[in-house]
C-alpha atoms as a PDB file:
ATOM      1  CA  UNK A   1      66.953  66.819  62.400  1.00  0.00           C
ATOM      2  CA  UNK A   2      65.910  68.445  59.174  1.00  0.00           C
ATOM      3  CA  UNK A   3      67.598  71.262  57.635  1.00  0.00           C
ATOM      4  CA  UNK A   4      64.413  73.608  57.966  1.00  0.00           C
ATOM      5  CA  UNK A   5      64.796  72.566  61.495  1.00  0.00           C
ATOM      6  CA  UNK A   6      68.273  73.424  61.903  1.00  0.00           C
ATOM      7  CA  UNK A   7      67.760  77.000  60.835  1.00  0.00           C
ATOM      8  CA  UNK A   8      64.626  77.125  62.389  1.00  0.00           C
ATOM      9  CA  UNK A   9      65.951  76.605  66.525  1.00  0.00           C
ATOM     10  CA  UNK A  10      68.555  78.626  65.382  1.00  0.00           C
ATOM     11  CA  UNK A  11      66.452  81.065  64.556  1.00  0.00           C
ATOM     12  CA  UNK A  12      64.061  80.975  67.580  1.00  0.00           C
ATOM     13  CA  UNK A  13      67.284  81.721  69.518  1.00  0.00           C
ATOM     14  CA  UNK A  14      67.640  84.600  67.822  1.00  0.00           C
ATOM     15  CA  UNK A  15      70.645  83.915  65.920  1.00  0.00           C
ATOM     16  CA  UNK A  16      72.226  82.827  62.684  1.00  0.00           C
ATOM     17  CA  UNK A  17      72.976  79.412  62.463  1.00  0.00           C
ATOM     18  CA  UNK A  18      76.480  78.069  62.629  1.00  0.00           C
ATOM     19  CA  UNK A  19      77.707  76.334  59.724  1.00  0.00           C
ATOM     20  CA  UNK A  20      81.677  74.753  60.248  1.00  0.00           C
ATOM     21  CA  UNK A  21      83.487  73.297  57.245  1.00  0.00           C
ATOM     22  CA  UNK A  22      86.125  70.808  57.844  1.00  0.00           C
ATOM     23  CA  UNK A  23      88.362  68.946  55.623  1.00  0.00           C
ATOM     24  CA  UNK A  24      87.335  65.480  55.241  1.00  0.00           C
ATOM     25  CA  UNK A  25      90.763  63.761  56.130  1.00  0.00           C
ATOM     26  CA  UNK A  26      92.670  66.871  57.356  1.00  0.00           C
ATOM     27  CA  UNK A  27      94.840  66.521  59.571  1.00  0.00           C
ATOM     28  CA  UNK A  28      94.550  63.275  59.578  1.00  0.00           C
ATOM     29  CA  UNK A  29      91.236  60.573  59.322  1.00  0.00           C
ATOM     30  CA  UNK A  30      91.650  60.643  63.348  1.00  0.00           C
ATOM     31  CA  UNK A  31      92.318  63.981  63.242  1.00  0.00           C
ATOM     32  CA  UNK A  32      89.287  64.817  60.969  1.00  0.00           C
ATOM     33  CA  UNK A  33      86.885  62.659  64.081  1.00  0.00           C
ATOM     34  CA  UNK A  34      88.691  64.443  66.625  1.00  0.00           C
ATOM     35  CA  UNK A  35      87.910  68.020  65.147  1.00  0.00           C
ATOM     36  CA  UNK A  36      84.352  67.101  63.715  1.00  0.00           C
ATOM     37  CA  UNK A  37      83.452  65.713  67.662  1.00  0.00           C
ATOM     38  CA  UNK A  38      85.384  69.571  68.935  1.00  0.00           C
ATOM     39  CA  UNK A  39      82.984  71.308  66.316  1.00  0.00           C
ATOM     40  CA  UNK A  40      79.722  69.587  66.804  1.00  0.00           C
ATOM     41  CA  UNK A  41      78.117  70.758  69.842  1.00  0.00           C
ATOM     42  CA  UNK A  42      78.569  74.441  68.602  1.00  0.00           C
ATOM     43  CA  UNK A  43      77.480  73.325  65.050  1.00  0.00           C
ATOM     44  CA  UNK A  44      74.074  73.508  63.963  1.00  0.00           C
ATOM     45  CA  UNK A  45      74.987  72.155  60.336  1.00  0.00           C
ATOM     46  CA  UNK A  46      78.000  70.807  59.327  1.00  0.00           C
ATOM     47  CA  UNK A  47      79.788  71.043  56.262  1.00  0.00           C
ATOM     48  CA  UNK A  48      82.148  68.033  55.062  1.00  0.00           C
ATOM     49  CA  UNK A  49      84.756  68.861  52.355  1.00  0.00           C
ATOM     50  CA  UNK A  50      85.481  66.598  49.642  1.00  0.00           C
ATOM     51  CA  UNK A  51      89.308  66.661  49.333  1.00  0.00           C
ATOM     52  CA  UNK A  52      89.689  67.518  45.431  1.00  0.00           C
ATOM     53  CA  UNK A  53      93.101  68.082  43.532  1.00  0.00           C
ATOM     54  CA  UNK A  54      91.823  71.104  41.297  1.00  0.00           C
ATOM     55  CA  UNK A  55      89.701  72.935  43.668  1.00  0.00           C
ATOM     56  CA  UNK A  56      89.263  76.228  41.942  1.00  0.00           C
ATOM     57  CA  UNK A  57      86.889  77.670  44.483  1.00  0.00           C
ATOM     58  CA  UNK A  58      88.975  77.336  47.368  1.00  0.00           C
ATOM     59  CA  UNK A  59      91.609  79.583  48.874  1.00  0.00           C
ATOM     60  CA  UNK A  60      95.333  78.532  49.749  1.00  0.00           C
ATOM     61  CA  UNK A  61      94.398  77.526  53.208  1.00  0.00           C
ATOM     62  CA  UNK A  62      91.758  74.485  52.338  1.00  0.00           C
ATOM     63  CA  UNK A  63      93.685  73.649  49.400  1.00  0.00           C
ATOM     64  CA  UNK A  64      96.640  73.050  51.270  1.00  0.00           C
ATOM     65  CA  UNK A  65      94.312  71.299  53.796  1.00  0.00           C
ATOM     66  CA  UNK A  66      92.902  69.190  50.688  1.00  0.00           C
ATOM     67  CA  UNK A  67      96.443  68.593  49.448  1.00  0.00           C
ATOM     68  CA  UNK A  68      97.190  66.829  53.308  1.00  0.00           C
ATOM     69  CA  UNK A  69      94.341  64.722  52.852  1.00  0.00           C
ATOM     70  CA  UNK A  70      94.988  63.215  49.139  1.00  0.00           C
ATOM     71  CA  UNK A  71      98.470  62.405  50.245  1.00  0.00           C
ATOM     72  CA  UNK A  72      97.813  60.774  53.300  1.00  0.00           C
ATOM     73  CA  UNK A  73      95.442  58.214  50.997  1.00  0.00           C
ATOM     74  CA  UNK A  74      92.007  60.072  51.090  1.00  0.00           C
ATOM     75  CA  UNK A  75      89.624  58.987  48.362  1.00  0.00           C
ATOM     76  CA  UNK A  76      86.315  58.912  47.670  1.00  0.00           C
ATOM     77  CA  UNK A  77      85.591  55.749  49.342  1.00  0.00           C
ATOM     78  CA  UNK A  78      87.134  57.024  52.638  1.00  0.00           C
ATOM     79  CA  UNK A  79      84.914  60.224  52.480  1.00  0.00           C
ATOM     80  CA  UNK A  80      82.212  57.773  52.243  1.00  0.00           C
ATOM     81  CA  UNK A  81      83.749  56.067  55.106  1.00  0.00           C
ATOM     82  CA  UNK A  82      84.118  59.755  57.350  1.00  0.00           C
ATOM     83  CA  UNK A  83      80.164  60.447  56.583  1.00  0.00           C
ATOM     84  CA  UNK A  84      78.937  57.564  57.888  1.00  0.00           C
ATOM     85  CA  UNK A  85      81.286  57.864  61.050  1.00  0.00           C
ATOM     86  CA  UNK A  86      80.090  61.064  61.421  1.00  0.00           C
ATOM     87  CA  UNK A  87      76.878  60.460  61.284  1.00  0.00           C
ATOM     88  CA  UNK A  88      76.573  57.857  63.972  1.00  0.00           C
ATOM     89  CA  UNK A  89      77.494  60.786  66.176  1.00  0.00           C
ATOM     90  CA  UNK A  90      74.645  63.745  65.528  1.00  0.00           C
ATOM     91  CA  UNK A  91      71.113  63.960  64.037  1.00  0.00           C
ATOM     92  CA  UNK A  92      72.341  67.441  62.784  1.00  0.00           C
ATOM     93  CA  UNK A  93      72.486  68.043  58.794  1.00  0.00           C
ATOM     94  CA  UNK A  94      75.913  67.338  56.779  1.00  0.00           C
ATOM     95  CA  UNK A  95      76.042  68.608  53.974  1.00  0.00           C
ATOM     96  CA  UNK A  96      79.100  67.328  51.140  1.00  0.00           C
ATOM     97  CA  UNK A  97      81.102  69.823  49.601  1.00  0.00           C
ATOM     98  CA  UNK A  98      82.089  68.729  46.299  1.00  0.00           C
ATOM     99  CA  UNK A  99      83.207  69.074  42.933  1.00  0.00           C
ATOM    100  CA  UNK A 100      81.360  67.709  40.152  1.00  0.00           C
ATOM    101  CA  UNK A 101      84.633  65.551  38.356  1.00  0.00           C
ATOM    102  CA  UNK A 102      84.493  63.026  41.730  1.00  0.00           C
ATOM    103  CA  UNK A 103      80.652  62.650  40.995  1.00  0.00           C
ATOM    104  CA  UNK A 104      81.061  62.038  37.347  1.00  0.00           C
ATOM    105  CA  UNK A 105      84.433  59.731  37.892  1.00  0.00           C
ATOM    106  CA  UNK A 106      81.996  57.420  40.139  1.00  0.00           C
ATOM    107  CA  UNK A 107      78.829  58.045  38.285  1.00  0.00           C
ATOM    108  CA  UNK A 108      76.429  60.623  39.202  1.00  0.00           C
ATOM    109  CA  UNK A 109      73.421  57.611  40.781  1.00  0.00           C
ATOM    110  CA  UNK A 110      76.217  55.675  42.517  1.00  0.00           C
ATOM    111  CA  UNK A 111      77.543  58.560  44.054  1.00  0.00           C
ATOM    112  CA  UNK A 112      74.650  60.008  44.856  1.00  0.00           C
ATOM    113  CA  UNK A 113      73.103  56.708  46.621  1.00  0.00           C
ATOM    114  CA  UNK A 114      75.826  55.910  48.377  1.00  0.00           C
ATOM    115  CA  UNK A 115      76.191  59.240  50.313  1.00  0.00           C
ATOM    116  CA  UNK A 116      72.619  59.753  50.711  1.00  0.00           C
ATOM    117  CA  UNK A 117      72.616  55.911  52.316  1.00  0.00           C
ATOM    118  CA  UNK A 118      75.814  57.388  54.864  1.00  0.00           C
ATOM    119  CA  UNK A 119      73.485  59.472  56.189  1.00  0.00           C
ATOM    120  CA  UNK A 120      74.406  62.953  54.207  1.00  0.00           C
ATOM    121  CA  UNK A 121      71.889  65.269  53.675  1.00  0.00           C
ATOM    122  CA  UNK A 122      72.650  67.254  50.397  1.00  0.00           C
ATOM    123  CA  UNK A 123      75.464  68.675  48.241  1.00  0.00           C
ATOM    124  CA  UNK A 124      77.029  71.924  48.123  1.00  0.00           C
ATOM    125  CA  UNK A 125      78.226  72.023  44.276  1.00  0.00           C
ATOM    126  CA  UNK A 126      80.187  75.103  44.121  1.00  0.00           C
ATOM    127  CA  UNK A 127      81.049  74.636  40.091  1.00  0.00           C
ATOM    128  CA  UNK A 128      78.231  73.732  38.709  1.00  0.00           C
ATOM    129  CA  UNK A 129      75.629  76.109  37.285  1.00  0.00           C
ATOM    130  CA  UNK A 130      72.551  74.115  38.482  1.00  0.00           C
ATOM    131  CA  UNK A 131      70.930  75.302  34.834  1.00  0.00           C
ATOM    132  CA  UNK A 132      73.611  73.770  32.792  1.00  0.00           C
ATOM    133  CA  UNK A 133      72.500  70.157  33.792  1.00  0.00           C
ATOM    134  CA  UNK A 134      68.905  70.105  35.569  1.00  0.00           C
ATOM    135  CA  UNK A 135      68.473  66.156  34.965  1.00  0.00           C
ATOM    136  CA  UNK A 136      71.748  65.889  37.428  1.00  0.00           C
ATOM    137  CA  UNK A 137      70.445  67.641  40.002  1.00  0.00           C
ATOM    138  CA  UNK A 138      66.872  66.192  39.655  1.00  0.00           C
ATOM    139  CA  UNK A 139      69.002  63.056  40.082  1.00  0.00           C
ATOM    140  CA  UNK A 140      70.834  63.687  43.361  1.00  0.00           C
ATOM    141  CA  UNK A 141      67.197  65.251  44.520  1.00  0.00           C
ATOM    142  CA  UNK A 142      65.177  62.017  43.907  1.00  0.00           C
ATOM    143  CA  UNK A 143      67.451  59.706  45.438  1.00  0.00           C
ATOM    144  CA  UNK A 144      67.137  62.219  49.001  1.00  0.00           C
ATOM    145  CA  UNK A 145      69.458  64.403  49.050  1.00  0.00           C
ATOM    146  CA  UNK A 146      69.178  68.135  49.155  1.00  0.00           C
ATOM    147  CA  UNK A 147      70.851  70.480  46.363  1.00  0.00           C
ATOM    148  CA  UNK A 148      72.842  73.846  47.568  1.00  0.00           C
ATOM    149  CA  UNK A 149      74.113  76.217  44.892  1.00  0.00           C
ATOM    150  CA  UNK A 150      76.453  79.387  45.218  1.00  0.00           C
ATOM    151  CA  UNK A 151      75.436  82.847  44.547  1.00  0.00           C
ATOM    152  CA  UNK A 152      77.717  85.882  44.241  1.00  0.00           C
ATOM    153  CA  UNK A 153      77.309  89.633  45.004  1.00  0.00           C
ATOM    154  CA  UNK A 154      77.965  90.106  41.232  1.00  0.00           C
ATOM    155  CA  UNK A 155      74.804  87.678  40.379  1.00  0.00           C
ATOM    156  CA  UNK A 156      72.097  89.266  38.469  1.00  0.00           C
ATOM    157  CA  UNK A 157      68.338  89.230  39.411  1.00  0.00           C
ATOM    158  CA  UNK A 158      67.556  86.739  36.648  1.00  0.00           C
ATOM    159  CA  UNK A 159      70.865  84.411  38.093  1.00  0.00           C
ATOM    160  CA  UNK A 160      69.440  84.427  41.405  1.00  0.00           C
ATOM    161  CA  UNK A 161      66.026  83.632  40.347  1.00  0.00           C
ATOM    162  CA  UNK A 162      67.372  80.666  38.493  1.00  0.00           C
ATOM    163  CA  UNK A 163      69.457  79.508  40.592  1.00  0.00           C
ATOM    164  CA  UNK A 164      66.872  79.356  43.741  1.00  0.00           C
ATOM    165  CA  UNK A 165      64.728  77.160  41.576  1.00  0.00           C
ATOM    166  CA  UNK A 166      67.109  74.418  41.776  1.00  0.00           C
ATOM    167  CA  UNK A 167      67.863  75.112  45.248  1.00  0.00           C
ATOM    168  CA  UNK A 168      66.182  72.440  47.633  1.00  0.00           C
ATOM    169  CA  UNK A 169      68.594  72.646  51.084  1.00  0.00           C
ATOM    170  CA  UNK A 170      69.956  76.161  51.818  1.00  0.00           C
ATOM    171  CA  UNK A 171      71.104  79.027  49.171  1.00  0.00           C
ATOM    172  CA  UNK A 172      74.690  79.618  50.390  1.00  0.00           C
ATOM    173  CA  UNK A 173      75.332  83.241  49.718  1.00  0.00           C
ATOM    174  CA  UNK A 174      79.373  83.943  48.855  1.00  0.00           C
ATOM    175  CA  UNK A 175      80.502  87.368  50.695  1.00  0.00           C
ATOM    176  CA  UNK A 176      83.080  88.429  47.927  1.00  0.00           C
ATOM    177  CA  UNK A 177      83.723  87.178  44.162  1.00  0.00           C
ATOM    178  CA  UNK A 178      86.824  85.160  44.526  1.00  0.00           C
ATOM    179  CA  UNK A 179      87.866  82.270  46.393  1.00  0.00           C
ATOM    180  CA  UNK A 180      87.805  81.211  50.136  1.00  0.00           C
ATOM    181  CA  UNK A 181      89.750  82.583  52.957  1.00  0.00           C
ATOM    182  CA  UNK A 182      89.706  84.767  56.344  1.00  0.00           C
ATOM    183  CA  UNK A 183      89.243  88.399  56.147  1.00  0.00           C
ATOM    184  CA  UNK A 184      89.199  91.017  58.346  1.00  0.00           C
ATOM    185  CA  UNK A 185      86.043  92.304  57.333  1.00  0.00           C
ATOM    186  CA  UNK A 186      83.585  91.693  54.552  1.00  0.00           C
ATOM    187  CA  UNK A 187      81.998  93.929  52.090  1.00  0.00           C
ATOM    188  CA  UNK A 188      78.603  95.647  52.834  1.00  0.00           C
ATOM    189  CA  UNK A 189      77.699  94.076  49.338  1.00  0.00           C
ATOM    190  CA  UNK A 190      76.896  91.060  51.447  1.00  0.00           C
ATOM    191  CA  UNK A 191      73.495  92.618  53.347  1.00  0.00           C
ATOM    192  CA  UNK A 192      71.843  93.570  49.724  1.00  0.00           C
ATOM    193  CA  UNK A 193      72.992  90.324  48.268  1.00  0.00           C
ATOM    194  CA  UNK A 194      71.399  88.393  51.134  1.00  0.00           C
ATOM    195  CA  UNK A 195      68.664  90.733  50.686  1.00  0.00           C
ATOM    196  CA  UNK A 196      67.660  90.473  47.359  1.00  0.00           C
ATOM    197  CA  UNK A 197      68.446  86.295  47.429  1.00  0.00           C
ATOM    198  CA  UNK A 198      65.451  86.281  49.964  1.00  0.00           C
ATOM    199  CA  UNK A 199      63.122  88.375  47.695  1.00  0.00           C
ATOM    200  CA  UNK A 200      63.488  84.901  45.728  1.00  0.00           C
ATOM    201  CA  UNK A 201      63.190  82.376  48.139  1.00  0.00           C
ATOM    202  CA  UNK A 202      61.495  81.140  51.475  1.00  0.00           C
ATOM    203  CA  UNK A 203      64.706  79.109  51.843  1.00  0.00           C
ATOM    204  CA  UNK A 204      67.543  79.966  54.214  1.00  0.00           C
ATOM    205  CA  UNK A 205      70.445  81.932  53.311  1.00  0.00           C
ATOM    206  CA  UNK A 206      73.783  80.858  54.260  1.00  0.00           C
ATOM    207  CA  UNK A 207      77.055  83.812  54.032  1.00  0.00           C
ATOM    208  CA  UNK A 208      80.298  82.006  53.371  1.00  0.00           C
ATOM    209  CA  UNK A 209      83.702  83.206  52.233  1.00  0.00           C
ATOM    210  CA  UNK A 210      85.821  85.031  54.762  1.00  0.00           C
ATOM    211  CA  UNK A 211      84.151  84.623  58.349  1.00  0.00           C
ATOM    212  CA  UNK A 212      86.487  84.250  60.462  1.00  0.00           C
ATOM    213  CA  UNK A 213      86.356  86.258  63.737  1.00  0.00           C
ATOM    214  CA  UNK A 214      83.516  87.480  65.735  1.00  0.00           C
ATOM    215  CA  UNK A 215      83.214  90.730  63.729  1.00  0.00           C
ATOM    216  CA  UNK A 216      82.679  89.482  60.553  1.00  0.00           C
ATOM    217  CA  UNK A 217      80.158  87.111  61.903  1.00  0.00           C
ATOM    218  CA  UNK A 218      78.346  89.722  62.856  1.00  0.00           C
ATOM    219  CA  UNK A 219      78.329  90.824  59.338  1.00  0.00           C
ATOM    220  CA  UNK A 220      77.534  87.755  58.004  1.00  0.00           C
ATOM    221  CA  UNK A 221      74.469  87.277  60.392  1.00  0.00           C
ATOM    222  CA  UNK A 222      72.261  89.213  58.094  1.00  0.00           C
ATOM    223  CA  UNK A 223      71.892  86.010  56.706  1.00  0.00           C
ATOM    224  CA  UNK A 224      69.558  82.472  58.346  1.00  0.00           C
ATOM    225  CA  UNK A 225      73.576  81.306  58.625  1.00  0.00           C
ATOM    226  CA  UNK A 226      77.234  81.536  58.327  1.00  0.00           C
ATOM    227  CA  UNK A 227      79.860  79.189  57.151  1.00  0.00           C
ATOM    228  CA  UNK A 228      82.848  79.008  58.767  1.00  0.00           C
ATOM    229  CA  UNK A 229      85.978  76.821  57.017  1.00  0.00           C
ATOM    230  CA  UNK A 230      89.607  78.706  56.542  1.00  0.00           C
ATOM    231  CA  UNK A 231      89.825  80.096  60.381  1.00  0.00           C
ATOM    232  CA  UNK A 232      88.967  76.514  61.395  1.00  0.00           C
ATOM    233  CA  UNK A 233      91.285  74.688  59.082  1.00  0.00           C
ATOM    234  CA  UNK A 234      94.115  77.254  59.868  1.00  0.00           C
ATOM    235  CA  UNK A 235      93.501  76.285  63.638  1.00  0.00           C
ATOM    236  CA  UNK A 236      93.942  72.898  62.696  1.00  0.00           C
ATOM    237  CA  UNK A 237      96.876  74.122  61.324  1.00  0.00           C
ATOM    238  CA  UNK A 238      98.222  75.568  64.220  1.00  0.00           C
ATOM    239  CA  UNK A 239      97.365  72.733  66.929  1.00  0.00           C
ATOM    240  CA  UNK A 240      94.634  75.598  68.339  1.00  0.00           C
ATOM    241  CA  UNK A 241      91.372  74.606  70.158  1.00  0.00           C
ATOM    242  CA  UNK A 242      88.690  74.841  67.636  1.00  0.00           C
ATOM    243  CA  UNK A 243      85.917  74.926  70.427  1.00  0.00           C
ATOM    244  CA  UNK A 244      86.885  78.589  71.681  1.00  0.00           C
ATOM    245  CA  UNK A 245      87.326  79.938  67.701  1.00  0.00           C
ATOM    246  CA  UNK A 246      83.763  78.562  67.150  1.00  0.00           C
ATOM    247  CA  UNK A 247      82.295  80.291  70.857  1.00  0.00           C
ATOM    248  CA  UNK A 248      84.172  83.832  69.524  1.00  0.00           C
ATOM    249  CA  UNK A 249      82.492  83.250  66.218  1.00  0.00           C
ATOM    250  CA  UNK A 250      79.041  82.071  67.759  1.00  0.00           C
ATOM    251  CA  UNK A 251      78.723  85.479  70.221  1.00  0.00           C
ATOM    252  CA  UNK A 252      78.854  87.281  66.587  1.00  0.00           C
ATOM    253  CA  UNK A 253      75.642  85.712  65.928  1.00  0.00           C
ATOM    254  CA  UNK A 254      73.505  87.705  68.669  1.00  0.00           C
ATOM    255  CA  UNK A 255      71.648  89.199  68.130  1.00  0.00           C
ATOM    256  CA  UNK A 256      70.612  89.194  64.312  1.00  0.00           C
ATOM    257  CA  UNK A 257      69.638  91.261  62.447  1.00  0.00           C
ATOM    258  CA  UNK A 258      67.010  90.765  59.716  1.00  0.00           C
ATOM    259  CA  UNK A 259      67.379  91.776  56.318  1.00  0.00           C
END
């Protein structure tokens, strides 16, 4: 299944579509299976964190969860590993959340061949500027796999139009300045941003940062989708059921509401 036709059945159900991040070794590598096999059949993309010692875009709760998965041996190579497990269970996208140091430390074409041959889809590059190194993401493009960039309620029109050029997946739309985390509700700042992102683009829109409940789902479903990652990883956390915090969040969903 392609991206485009991901968002697409979600939207012919008249919904957002439901985007779960998870850890990529948290709790465990079992444990990572285990909740990636919970999430799936409520997921219609799926987002794979790269466990990363600096990451500076990511609240306490997935850098604790990142923290887990370094010390209990994660690497590269066993993300590598995860995807390709993964994959062998769904046709749906997955899409690798990464930093850029772990794609420079392995170089950028090796990197970028050897996850697009696990079977990812794109990259979600939350730290780099798309414009600062355009022969990098032509790279990752050109070997197959799709490019997703962050925009911020504080980006200007020219930002957005720049960044949607290098945009090839999804444009994932970030609810508050900041870093991850649950919140009990999300600024209105998020409908106009989502708004004037699709002024730019015919891709799909994707709301992360802080949806974590059904409420703030419902906020988020202005956009073609909404990322979920703290509330799941803090279930992990807690030994919850991740299936019944992903149904809550789904119901959010309907019915939604264009922009």
């Amino acid at each position: 299944m392609t991206t485009q036709e991901a968002f697409a059945k979600a939207r012919g159900e008249g919904r957002a579509a439901l985007i779960p991040y998870l850890t990529a070794g948290f709790p465990s590598r079992e444990g990572f299976l285990e909740a990636v096999k919970e999430v799936l059949p409520l997921a219609d993309l799926l987002e794979i964190g790269l466990p990363y010692s600096d990451p500076l875009g990511d609240g306490p709760v997935i850098q604790r969860a990142s923290e887990v998965a370094l010390r209990k041996g994660m690497s590269v190579q066993g993300v590598l590993e995860l995807v390709k497990e993964v994959r062998a269970l769904t046709d749906k996208p997955l899409f690798l959340m990464t930093y850029l140091n772990p794609i420079l430390a392995w170089g950028p074409e090796r990197f970028f061949s050897l996850f697009q041959q696990a079977g990812a889809t794109g990259l979600i590059l939350p730290d780099l500027p798309p414009d600062e190194d355009p022969a990098l993401v032509r790279l990752a493009q050109e070997i197959g796999l799709e490019t997703v960039f962050l925009l911020a309620p504080t980006s200007t029109e020219r930002r957005i139009e720049t960044v949607v050029r290098y945009a090839t997946g999804f444009v994932y739309a970030v609810s508050v300045t900041g870093v991850t985390g649950e919140r009990e509700r999300l600024p209105e700042e998020v409908r106009d941003l989502v708004g004037r992102i699709k002024a730019k683009t015919s891709l799909p829109v994707a709301v992360g940062f802080g949806v974590s409940s059904r409420a703030t789902a419902a906020q988020a479903a202005v956009a073609d989708g909404v990322v979920v990652g703290s509330a799941l990883i803090r279930a992990l956390e807690r030994g919850e059921p991740l299936s019944s915090l992903l149904a809550e969040i789904r119901e959010g969903l309907y019915p939604k509401e264009p922009v």
